[in-house]
Protein backbone atom coordinates (compact mmCIF):
# COMPACT_ATOMS: atom_id res chain seq x y z
CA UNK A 1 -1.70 -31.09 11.02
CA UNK A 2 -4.98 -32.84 11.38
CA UNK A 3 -3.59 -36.08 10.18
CA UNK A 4 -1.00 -35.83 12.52
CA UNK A 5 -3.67 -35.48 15.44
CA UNK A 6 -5.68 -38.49 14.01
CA UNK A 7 -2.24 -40.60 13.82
CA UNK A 8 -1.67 -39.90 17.62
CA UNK A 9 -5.00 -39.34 19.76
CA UNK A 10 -5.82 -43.14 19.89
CA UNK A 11 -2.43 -42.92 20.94
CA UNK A 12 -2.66 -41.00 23.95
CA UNK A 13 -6.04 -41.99 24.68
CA UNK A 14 -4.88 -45.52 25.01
CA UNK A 15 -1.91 -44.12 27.44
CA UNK A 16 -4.39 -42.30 29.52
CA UNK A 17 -7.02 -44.78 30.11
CA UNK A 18 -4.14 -47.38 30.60
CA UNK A 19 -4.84 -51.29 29.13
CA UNK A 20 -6.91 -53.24 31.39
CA UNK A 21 -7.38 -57.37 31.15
CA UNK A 22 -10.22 -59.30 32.08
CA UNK A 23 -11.00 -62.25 34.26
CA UNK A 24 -13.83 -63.65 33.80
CA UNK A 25 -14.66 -65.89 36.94
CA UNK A 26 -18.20 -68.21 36.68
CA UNK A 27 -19.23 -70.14 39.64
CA UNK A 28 -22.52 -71.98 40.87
CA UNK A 29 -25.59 -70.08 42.19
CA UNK A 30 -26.11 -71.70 45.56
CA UNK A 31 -29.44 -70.87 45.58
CA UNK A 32 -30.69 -72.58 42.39
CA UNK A 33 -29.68 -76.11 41.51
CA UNK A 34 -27.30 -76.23 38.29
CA UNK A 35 -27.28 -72.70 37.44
CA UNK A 36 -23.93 -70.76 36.96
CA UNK A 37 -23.20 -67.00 37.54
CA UNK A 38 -20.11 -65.22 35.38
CA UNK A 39 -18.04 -62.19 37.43
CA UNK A 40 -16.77 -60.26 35.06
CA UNK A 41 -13.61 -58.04 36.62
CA UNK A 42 -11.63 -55.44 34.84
CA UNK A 43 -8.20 -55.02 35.65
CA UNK A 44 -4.86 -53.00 35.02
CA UNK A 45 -2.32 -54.75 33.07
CA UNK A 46 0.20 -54.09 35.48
CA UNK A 47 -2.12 -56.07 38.39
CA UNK A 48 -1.42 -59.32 36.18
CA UNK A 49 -0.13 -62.16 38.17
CA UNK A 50 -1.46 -60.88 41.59
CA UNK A 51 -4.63 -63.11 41.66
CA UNK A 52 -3.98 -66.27 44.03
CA UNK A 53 -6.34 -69.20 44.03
CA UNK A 54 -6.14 -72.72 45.07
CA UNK A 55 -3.48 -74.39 47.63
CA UNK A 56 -0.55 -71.80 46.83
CA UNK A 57 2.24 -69.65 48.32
CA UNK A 58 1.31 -66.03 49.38
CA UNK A 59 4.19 -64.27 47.29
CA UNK A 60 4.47 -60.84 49.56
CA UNK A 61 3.33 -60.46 53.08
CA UNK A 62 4.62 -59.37 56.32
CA UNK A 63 5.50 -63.15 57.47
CA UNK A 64 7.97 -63.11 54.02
CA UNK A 65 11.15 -61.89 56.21
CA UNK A 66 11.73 -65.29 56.08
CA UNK A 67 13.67 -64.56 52.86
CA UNK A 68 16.03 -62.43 55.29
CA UNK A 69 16.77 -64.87 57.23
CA UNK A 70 17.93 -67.18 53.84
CA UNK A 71 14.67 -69.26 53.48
CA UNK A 72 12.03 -68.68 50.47
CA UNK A 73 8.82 -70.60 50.66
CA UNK A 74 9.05 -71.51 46.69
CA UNK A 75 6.33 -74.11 46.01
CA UNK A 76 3.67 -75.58 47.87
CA UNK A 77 1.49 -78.97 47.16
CA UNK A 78 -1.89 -80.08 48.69
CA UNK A 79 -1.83 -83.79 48.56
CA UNK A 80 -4.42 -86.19 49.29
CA UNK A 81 -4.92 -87.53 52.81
CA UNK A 82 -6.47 -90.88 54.42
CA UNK A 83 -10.12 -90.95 55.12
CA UNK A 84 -9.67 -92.59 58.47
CA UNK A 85 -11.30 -91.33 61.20
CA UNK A 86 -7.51 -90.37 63.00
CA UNK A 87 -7.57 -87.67 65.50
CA UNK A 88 -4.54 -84.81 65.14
CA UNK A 89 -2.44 -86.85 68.08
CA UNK A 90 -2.61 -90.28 65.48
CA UNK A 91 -1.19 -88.29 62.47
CA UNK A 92 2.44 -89.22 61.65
CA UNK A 93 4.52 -86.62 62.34
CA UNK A 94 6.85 -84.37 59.96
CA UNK A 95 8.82 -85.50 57.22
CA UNK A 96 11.49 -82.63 56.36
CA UNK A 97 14.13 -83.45 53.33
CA UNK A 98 17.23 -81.16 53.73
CA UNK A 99 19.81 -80.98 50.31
CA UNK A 100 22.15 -78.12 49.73
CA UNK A 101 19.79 -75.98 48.45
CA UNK A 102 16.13 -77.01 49.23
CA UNK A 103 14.53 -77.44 52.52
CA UNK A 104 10.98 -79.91 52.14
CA UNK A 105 8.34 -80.20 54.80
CA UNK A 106 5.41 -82.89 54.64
CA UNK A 107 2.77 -82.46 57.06
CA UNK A 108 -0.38 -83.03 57.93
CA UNK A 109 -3.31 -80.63 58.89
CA UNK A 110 -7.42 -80.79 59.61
CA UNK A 111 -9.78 -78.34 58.42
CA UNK A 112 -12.93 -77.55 56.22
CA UNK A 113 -13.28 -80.81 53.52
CA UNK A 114 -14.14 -77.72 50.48
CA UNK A 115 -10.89 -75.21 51.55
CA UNK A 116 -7.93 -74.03 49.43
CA UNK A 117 -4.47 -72.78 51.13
CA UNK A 118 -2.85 -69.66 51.08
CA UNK A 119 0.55 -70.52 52.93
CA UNK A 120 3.56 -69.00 54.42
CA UNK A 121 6.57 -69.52 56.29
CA UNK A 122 7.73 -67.28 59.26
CA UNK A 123 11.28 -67.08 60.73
CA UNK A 124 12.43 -65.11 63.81
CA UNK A 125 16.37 -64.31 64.74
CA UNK A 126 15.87 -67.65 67.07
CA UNK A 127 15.87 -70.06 64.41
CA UNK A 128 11.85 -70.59 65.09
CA UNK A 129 9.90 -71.68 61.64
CA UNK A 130 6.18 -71.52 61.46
CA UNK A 131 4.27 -73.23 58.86
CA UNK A 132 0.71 -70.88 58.24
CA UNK A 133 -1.63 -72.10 56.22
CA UNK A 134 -5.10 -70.34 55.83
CA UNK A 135 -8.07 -72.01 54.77
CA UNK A 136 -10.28 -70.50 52.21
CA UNK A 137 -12.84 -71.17 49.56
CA UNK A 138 -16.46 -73.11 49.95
CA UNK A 139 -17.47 -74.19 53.13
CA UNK A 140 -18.92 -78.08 53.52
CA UNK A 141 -20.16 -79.55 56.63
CA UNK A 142 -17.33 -81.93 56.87
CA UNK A 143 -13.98 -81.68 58.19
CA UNK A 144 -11.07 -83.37 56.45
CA UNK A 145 -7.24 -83.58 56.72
CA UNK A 146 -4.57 -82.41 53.85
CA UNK A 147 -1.26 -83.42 53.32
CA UNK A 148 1.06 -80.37 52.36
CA UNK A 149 3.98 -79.98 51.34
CA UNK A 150 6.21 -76.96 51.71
CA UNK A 151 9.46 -76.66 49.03
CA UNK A 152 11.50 -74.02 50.66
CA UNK A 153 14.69 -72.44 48.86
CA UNK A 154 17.67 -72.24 51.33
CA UNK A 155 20.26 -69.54 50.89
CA UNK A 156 24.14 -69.60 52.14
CA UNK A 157 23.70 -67.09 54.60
CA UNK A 158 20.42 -68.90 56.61
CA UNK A 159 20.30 -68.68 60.29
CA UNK A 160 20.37 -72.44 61.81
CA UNK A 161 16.56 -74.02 62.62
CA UNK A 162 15.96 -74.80 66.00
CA UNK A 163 12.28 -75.82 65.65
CA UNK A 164 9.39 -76.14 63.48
CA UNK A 165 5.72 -75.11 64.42
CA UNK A 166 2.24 -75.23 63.19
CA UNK A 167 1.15 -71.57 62.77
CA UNK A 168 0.69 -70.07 66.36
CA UNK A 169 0.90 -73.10 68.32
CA UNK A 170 2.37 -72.86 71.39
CA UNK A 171 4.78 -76.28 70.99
CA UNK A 172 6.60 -77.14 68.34
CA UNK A 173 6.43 -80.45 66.04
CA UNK A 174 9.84 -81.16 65.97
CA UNK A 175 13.18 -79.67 67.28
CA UNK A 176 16.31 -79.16 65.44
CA UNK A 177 19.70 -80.18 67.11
């Protein structure tokens, strides 16, 4: 009997404490030069693949009924910009790629030189599309502009676009016919 207890209580004690990874995340102090700090964060194994970092896609959100409406915001690609001292008005303006199956969007937007991207798409029942894209990370004192590029999976059963827009801006930055 008491080998049988042995044989199973790392058993269940593994069961009920659960497995847990570990992330270990090491960034500068910014208050001494050249000096690094390690995070050290504990996680269950079933949380794996739920950290986001960098310019990527936000896989679940409220804005995601897009995939209702037959689009699916699959892949998305911060690409260098110029330097130029261009105000918003000078930027070119949209290039969108349409095949059978895969809807592409390069734009341009301004914001804080030292930011990552977490980005979505929206899509109401009018055929509206809005691009979000939410700057996070470092802050710098400079303010830059980044080409993205949204790769968006189109389904059969899409409702038609009628126009794109830039998160909540009031016009849109190009119109469908």
């Amino acid at each position: 009997m008491s080998q049988v207890l042995l044989f199973c209580c790392p058993y269940l004690c593994n069961s009920a404490l659960g497995q847990s990874d570990t992330l270990y995340i090491q960034h500068r102090n910014p208050f001494e030069v050249n000096e690094w700090i390690t995070d050290t964060l504990h996680y269950p194994s079933s949380d794996r693949g739920s950290f986001l970092y960098g310019t990527t896609v936000v896989p679940s959100s409220r804005r995601m009924y897009a995939a209702n409406r037959g689009y699916w915001l699959d892949k998305v690609v911060k690409l260098p910009c110029s330097d130029s001292e261009e105000s918003v008005d000078d930027f070119p303006p949209p290039i969108i790629q349409f095949t059978d199956s895969t809807l592409t969007i390069d734009f341009i937007i301004t914001d804080n030189c030292c930011y990552d991207f977490l980005c979505e798409i929206e899509v109401n029942d009018e055929g509206d599309m809005r691009l979000h894209t939410l700057g996070y990370g470092g802050y710098c004192s400079c303010y830059c502009c980044f080409g993205m590029q949204f790769q968006i999976n189109l389904h059969d059963d899409r409702i038609p676009l009628k126009a794109l827009y830039l998160a909540d801006s009031a016009e849109p930055i190009l119109r469908f016919n």
